[in-house]
N, C-alpha and C. Protein backbone atom coordinates (compact mmCIF):
# COMPACT_ATOMS: atom_id res chain seq x y z
N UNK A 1 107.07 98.35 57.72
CA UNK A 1 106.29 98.56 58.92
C UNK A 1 106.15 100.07 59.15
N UNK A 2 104.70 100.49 59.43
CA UNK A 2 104.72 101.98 59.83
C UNK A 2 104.86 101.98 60.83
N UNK A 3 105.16 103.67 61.44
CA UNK A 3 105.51 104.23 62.61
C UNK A 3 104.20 104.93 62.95
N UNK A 4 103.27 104.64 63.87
CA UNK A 4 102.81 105.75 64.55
C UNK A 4 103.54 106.96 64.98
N UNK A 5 102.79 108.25 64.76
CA UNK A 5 103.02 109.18 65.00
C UNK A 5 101.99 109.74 66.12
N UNK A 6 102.47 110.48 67.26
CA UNK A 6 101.56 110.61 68.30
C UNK A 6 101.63 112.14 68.26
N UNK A 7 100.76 112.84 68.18
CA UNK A 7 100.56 114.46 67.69
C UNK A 7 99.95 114.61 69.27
N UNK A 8 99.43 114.47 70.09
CA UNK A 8 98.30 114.78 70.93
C UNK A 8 99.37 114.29 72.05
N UNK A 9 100.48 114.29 72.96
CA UNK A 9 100.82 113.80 74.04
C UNK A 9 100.10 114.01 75.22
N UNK A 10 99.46 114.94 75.30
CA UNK A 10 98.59 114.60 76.87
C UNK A 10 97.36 114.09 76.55
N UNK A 11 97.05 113.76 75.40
CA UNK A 11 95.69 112.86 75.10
C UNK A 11 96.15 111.30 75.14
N UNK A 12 97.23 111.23 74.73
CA UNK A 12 97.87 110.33 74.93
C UNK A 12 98.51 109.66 76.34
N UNK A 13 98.86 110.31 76.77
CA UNK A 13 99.00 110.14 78.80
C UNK A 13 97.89 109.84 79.14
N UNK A 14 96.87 110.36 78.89
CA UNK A 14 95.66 110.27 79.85
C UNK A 14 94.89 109.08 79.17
N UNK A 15 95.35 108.51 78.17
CA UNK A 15 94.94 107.31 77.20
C UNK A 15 95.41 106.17 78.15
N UNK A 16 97.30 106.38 78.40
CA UNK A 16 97.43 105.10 79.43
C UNK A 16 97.65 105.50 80.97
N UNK A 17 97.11 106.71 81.58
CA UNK A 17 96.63 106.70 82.65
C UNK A 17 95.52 105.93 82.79
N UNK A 18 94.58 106.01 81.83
CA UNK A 18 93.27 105.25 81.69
C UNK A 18 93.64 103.97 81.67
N UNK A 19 94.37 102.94 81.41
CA UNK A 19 94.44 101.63 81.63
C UNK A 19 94.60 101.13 82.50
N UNK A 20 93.77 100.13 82.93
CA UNK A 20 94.00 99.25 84.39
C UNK A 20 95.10 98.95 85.09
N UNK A 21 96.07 98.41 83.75
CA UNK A 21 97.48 97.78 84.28
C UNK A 21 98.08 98.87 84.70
N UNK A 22 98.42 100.38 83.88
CA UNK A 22 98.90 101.51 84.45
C UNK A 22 98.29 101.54 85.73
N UNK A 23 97.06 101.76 86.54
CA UNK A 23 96.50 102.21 87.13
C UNK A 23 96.88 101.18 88.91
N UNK A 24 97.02 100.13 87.84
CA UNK A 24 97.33 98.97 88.89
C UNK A 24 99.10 99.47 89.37
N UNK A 25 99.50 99.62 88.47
CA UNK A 25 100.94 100.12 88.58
C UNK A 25 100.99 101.06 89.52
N UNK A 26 100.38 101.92 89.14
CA UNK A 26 100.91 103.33 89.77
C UNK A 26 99.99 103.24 91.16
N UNK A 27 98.92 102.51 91.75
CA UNK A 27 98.72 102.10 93.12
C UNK A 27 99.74 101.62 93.94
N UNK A 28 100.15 100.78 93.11
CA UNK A 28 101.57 99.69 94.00
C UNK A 28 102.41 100.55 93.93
N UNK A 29 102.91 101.49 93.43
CA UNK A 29 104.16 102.17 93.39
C UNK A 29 103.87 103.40 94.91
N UNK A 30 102.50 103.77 94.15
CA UNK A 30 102.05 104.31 95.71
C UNK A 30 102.30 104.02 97.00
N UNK A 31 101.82 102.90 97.16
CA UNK A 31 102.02 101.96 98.38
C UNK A 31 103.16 101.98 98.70
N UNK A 32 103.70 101.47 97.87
CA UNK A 32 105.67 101.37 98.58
C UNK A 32 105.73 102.52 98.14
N UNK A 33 105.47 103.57 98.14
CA UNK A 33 106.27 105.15 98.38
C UNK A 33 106.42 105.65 100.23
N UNK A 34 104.21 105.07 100.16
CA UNK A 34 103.87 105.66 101.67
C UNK A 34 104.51 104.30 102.39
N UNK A 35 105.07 103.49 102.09
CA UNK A 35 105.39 102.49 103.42
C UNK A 35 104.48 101.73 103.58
N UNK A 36 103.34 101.69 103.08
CA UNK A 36 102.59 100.76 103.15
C UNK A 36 102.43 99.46 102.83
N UNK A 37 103.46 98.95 102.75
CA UNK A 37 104.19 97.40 101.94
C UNK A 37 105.49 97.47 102.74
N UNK A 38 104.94 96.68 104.00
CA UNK A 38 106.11 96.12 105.10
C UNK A 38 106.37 94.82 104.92
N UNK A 39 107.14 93.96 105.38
CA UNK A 39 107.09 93.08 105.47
C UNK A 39 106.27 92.10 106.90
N UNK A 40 105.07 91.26 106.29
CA UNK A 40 104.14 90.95 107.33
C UNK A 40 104.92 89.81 108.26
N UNK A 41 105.90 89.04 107.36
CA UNK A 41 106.30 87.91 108.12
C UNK A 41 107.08 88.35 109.58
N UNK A 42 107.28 89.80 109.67
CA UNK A 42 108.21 89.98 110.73
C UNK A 42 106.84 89.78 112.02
N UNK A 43 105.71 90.14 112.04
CA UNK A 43 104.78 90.25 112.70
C UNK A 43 104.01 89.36 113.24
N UNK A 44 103.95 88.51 113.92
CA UNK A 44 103.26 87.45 114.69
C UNK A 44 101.69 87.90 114.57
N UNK A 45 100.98 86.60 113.94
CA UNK A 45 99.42 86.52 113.97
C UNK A 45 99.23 87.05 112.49
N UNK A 46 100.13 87.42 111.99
CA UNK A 46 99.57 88.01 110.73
C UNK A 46 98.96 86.86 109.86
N UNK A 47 98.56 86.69 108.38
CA UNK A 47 99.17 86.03 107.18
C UNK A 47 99.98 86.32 106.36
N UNK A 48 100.42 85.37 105.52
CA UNK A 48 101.32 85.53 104.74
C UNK A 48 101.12 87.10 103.25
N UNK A 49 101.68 87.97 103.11
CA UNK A 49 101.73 88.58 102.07
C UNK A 49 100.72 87.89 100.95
N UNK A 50 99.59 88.61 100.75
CA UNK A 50 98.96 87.96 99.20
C UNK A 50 100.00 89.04 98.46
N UNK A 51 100.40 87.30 97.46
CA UNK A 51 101.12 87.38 95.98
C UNK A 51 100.15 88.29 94.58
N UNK A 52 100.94 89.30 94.81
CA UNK A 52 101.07 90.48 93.80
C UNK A 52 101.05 90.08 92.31
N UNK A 53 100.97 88.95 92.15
CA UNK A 53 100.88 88.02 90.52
C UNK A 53 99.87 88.10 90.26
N UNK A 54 98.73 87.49 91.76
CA UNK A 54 97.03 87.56 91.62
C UNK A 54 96.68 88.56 91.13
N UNK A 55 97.28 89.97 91.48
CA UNK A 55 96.65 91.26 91.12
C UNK A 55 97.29 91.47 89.26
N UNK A 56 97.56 91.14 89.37
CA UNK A 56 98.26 91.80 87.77
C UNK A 56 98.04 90.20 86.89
N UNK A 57 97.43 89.69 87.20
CA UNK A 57 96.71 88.90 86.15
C UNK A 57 95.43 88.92 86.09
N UNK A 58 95.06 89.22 87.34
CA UNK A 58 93.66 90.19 87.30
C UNK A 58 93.53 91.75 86.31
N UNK A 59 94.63 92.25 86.34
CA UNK A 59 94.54 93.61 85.84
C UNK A 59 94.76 93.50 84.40
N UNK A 60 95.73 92.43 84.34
CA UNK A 60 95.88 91.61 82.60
C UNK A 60 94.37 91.54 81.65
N UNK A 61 93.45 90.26 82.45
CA UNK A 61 92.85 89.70 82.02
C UNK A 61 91.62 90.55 81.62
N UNK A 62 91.60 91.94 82.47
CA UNK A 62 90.99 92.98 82.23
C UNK A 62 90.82 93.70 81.63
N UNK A 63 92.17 94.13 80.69
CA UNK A 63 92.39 94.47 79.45
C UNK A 63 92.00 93.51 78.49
N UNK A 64 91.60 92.27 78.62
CA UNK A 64 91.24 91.64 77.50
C UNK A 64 90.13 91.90 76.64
C-alpha cells in the first residue's frame, strides 16, 4: 500500500476547509463556542431541539 505524500500543507487545509462536512463542523463548533446552543427544553413555548443527525447526513450525502 502507498503512502501519500502531502508537499503543499496549506493547499491542503484549504482543500478540507473546502468540504461541507468540515464546514458543517466548524459552524457547530462555532455555535457552542458563542453559546448559541442552550438548552431549549428549559424554556416554555419553545420546540424541541432539531436533531443534529439531520444536519450531518445532509452534509454526508453532499459529499456524495
Amino acid at each position: 500500500m502507498k503512502r501519500a505524500v502531502i508537499e503543499d500543507w496549506d493547499q491542503f487545509h484549504a482543500f478540507l476547509a473546502a468540504q461541507p462536512l468540515i464546514q458543517w463542523s466548524m459552524e457547530k463548533q462555532h455555535e457552542i463556542a458563542m453559546g448559541l446552543r442552550h438548552d431549549h427544553r428549559k424554556q416554555a413555548g419553545h420546540p424541541p431541539p432539531k436533531n443534529d443527525n439531520a444536519d450531518l447526513a445532509a452534509a454526508l450525502s453532499s459529499m456524495a
